[in-house]
Protein backbone atom coordinates (compact mmCIF):
# COMPACT_ATOMS: atom_id res chain seq x y z
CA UNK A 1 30.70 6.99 -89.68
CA UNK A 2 27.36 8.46 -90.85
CA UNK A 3 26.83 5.26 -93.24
CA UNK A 4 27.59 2.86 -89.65
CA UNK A 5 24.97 4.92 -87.90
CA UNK A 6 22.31 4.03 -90.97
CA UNK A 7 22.75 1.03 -91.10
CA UNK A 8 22.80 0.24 -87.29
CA UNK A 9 19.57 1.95 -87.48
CA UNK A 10 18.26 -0.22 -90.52
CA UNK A 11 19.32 -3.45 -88.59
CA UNK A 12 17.20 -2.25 -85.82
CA UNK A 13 14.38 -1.18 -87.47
CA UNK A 14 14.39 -4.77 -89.46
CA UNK A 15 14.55 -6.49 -86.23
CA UNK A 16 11.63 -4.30 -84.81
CA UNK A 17 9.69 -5.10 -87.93
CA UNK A 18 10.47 -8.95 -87.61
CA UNK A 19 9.41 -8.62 -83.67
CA UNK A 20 5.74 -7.29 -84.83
CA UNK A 21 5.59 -10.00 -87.73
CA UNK A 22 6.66 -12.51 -85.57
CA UNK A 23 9.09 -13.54 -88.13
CA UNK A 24 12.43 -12.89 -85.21
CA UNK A 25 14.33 -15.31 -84.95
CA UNK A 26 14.26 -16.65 -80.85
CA UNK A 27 17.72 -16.63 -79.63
CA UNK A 28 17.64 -13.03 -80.77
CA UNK A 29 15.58 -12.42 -77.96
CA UNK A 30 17.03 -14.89 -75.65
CA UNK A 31 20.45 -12.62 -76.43
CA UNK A 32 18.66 -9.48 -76.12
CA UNK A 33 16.91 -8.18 -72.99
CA UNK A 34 15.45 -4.85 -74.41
CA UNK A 35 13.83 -6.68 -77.44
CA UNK A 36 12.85 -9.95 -74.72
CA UNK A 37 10.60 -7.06 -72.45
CA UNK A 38 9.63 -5.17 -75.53
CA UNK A 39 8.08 -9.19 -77.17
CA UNK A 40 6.88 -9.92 -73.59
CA UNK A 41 4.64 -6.94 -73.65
CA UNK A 42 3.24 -7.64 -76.92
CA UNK A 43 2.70 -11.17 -76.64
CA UNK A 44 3.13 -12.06 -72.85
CA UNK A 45 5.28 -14.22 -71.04
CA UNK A 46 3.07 -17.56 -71.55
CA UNK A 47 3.28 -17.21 -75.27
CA UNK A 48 6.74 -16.65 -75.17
CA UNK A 49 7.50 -19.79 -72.67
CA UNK A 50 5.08 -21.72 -75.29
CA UNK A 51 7.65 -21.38 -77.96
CA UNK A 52 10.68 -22.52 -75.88
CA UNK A 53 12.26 -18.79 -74.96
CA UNK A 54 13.83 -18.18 -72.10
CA UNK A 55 13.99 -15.12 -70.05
CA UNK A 56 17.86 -13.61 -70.70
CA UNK A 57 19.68 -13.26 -66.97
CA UNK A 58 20.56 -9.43 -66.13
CA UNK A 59 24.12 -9.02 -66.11
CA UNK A 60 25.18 -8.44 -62.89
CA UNK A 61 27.64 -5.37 -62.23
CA UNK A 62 30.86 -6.44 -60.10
CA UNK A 63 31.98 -4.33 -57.82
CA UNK A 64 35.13 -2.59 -58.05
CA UNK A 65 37.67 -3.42 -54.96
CA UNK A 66 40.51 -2.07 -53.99
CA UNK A 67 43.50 -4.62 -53.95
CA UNK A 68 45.70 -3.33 -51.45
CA UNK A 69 43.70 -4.46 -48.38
CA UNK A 70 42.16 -0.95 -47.10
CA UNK A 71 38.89 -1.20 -45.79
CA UNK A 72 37.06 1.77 -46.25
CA UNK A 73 33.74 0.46 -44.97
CA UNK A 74 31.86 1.26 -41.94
CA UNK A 75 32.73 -1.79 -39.55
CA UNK A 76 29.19 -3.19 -37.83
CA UNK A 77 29.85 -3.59 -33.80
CA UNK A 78 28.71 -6.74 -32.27
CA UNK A 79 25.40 -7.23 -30.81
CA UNK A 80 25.51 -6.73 -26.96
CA UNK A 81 22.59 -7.88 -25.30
CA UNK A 82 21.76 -5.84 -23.08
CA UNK A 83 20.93 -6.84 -19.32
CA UNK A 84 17.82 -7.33 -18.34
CA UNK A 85 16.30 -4.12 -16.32
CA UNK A 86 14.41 -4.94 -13.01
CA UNK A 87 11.40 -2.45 -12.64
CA UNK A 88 9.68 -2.55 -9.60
CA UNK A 89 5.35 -2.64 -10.33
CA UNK A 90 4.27 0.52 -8.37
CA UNK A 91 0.81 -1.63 -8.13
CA UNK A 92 2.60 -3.49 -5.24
CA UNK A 93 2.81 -1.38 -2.61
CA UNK A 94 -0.78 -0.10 -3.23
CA UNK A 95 -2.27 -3.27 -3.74
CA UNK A 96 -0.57 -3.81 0.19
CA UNK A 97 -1.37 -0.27 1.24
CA UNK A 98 -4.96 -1.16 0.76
CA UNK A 99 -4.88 -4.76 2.56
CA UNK A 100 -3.55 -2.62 5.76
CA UNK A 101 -6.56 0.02 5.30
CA UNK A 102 -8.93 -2.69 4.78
CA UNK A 103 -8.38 -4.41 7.70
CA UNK A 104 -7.71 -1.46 9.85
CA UNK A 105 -10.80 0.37 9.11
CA UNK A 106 -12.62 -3.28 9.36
CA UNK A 107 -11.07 -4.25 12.77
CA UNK A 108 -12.77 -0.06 13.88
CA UNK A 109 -16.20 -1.26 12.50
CA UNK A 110 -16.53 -4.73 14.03
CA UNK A 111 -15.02 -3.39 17.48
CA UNK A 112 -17.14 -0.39 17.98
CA UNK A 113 -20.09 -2.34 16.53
CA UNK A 114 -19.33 -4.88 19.38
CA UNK A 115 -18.55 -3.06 22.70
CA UNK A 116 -20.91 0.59 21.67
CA UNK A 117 -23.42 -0.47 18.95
CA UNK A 118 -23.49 1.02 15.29
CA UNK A 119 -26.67 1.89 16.39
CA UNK A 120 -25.58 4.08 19.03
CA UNK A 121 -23.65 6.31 16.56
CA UNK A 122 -26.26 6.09 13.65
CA UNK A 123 -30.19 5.85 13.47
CA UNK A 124 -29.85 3.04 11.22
CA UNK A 125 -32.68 0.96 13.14
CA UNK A 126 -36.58 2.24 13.25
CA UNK A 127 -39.03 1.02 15.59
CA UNK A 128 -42.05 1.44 14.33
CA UNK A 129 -43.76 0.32 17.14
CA UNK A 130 -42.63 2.39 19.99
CA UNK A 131 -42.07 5.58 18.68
CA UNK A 132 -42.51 7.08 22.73
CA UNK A 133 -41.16 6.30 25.71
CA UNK A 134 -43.14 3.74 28.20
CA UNK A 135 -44.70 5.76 31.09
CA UNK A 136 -45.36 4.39 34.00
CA UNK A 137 -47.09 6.52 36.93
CA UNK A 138 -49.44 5.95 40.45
CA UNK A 139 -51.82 7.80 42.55
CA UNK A 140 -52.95 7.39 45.97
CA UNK A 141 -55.25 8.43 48.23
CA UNK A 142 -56.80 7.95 51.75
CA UNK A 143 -60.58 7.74 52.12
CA UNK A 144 -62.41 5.92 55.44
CA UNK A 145 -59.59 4.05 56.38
CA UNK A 146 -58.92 3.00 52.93
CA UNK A 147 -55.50 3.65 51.25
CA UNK A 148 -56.32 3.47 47.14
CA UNK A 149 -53.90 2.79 44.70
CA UNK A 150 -54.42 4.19 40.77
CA UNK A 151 -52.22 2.56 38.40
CA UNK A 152 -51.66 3.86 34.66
CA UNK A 153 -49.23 2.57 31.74
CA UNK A 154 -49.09 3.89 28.61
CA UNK A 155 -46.84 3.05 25.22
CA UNK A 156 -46.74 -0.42 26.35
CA UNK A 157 -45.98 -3.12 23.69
CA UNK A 158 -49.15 -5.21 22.29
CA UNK A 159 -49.63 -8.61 22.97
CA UNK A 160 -46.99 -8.51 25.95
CA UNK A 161 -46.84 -10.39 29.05
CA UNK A 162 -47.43 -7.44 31.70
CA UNK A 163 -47.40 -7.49 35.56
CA UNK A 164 -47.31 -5.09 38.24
CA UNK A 165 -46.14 -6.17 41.71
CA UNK A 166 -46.86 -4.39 44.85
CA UNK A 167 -45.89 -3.60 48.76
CA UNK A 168 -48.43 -1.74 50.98
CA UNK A 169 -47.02 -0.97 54.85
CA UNK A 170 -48.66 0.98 57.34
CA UNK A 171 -46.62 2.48 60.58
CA UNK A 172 -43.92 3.32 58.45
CA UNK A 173 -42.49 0.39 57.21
CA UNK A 174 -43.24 -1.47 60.58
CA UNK A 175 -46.61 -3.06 59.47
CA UNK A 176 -46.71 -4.99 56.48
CA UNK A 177 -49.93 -5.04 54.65
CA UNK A 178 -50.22 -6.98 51.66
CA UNK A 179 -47.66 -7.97 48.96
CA UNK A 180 -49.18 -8.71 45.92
CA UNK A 181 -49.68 -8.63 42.10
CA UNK A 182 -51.68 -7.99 38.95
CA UNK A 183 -50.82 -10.09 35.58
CA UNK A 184 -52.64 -9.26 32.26
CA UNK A 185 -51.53 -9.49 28.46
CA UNK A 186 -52.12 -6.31 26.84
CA UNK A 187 -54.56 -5.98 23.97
CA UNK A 188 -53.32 -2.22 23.51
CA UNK A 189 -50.62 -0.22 24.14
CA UNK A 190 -52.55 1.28 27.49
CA UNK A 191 -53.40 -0.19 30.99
CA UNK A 192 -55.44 1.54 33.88
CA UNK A 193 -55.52 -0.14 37.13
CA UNK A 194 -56.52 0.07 41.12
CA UNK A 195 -56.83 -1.86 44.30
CA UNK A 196 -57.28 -0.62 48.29
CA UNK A 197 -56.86 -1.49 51.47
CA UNK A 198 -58.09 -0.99 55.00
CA UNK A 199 -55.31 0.86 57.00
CA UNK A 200 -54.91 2.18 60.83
CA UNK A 201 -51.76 3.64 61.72
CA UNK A 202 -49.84 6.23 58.75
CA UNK A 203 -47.80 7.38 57.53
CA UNK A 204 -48.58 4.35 54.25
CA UNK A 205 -45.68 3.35 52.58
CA UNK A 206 -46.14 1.33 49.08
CA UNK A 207 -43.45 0.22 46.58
CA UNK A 208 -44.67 -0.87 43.25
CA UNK A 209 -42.70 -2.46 40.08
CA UNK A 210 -43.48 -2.71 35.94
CA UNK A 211 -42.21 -5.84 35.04
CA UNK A 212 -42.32 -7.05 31.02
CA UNK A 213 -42.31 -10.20 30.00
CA UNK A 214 -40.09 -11.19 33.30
CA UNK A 215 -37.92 -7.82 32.65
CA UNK A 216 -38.91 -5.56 35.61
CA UNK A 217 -38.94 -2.22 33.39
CA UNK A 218 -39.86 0.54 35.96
CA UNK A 219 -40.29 1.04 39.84
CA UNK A 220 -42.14 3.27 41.97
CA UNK A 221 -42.41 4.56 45.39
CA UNK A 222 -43.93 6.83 47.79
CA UNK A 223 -45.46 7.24 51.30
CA UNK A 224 -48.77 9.32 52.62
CA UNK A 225 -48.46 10.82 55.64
CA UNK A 226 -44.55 11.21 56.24
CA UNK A 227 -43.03 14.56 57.01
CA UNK A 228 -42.02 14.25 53.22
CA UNK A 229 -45.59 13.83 51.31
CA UNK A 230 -45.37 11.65 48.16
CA UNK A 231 -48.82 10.58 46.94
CA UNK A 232 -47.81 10.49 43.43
CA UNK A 233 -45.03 9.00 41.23
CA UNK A 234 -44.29 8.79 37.54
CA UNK A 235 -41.80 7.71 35.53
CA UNK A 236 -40.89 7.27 32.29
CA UNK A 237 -38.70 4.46 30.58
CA UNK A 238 -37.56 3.75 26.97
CA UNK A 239 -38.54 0.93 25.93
CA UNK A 240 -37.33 1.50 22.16
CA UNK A 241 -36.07 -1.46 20.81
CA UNK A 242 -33.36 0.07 18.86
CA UNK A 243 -32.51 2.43 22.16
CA UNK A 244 -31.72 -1.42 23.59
CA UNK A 245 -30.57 -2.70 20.98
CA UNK A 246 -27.64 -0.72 19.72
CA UNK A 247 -25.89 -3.64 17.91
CA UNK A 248 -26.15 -4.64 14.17
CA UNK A 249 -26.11 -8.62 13.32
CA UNK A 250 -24.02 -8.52 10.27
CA UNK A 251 -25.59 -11.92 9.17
CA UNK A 252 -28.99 -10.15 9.05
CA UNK A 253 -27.19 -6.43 7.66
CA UNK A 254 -29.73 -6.68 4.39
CA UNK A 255 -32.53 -6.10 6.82
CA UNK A 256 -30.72 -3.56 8.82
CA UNK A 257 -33.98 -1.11 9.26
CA UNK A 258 -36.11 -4.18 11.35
CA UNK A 259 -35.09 -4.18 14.89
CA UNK A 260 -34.64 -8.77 14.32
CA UNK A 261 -31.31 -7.04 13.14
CA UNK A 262 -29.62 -5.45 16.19
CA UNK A 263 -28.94 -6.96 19.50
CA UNK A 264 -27.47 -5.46 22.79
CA UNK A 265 -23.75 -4.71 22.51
CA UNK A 266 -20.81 -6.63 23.82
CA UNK A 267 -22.98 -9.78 22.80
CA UNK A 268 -20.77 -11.49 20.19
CA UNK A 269 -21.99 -14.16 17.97
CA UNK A 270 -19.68 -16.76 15.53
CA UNK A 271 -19.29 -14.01 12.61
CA UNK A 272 -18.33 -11.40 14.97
CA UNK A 273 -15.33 -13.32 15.76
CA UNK A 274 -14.39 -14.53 12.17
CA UNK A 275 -14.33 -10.59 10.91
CA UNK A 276 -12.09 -9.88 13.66
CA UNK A 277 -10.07 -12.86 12.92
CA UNK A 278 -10.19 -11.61 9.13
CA UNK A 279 -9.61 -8.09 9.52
CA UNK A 280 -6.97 -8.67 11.88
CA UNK A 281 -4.77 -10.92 9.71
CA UNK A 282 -5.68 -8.58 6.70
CA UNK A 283 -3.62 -5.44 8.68
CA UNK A 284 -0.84 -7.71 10.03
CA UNK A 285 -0.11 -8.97 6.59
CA UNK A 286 -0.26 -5.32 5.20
CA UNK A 287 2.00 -4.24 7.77
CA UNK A 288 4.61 -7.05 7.25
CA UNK A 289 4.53 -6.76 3.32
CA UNK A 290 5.15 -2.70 4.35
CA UNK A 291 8.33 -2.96 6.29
């Protein structure tokens, strides 16, 4: 036994020694797949391959079955697919829910703009230009037979078409005087004005009108010498553009400070109509998508 072990040893050793000399013979490393790895290290595969050896197969272990049929495997189910699961996007019903308030809120907006004004409910406009109210007032008096008339105007809009119309009686309203007018285009925002006439029988009656541009904008009265003495009226009358104007144009919105942007309410133009067309199908579709 110990002299089999030597020489077992020797043979190996002589093979090692032939492997480094390159004296081995080939198919002792085609046979042998320790000595094959140990010459592929030392001289690579490509120099191997170059003299004609090929790589030895690993022997493959066969597995060990039992012949009486028993399976004592774990048996694989089949693959159920399963069905497909139906989730309903939660961005539906929001994506609707904010169609209806859309066009709710929108339908508010146009309508109130249309029969109140925006303006009415917020100073959105500025008039520059008539930051007081127009006042209008008269003053009479009676010297020599002579009934006088004193106009006055103030906050009046420059470069306007102005007029004042007038009706002088005497007796009451029996006698009728004069009816007349005065027409001027202001170059200011003031006006200061008289004119008389030769009376005989009071009490004097007069009644006396502020028209612009064809708009009468104020009206006076009064009578000198009745039981009830009026010899001098006033009054005072917005003539704020904005005031009159308390509805936004949405086609000129951008400029919404300039009073060219606002308009008297319940006048409707073509885009007043299509937002309430637009809004309104907007909040019927939400509310049929809803239900």
């Amino acid at each position: 036994m110990k002299g089999s072990n030597t020489g077992a040893n020797m043979n190996e050793a002589e093979r090692l020694r032939q492997l480094l000399d390159g004296s081995i013979d080939p198919s002792e490393l085609e046979m042998d797949a320790e000595f094959f790895h140990l010459a592929e290290r030392i001289y690579g595969r490509e120099a191997l391959e170059g003299l004609g050896i090929s790589i030895p197969e690993p022997e493959i272990a066969t597995p060990i079955t039992n012949d009486n049929g028993a399976s004592h495997g774990v048996e694989i189910p089949e693959f159920i697919e399963p069905p497909p699961m139906h989730i309903e996007s939660e961005k539906q019903p929001k994506r609707y829910l904010f169609i209806l308030t859309v066009g709710i809120i929108g339908l508010l907006f146009v309508g109130i703009n249309f029969y109140v004004g925006i303006g009415s409910l917020l100073p959105l406009c500025v008039d520059d230009t008539h930051d007081a109210p127009l006042e209008f007032s008269v003053s009479t008096t009676v010297v020599d037979g002579n009934l006088h008339l004193f106009w006055s105007g103030d906050f009046l809009k420059n470069m306007t078409d102005y007029s004042i119309t007038w009706i002088i009686s005497e007796d009451g309203s029996n006698n009728l005087i004069e009816i007349g007018d005065f027409t001027w285009k202001t170059s200011g925002n003031f006006i200061v004005h008289s004119n008389s006439w030769v009376v005989n029988t009071p009490p004097y009656t007069y009644v006396t009108t502020l028209i612009e541009n064809g708009t009468e904008v104020a009206s006076l009265s009064g009578c000198i010498g009745c039981e009830t003495i009026t010899t001098q009226g006033q009054i005072q009358f917005s003539n704020d553009e904005c005031s009159n104007n308390p509805k936004l144009i949405f086609s000129e919105i951008e400029e919404y400070e300039s009073v060219n942007s606002w308009a008297p309410a319940k006048s409707g133009d073509v885009l007043d109509g299509a937002l309430m067309m637009l809004f309104g199908i907007m909040s019927l579709f939400g509310l049929i998508i809803k239900k």
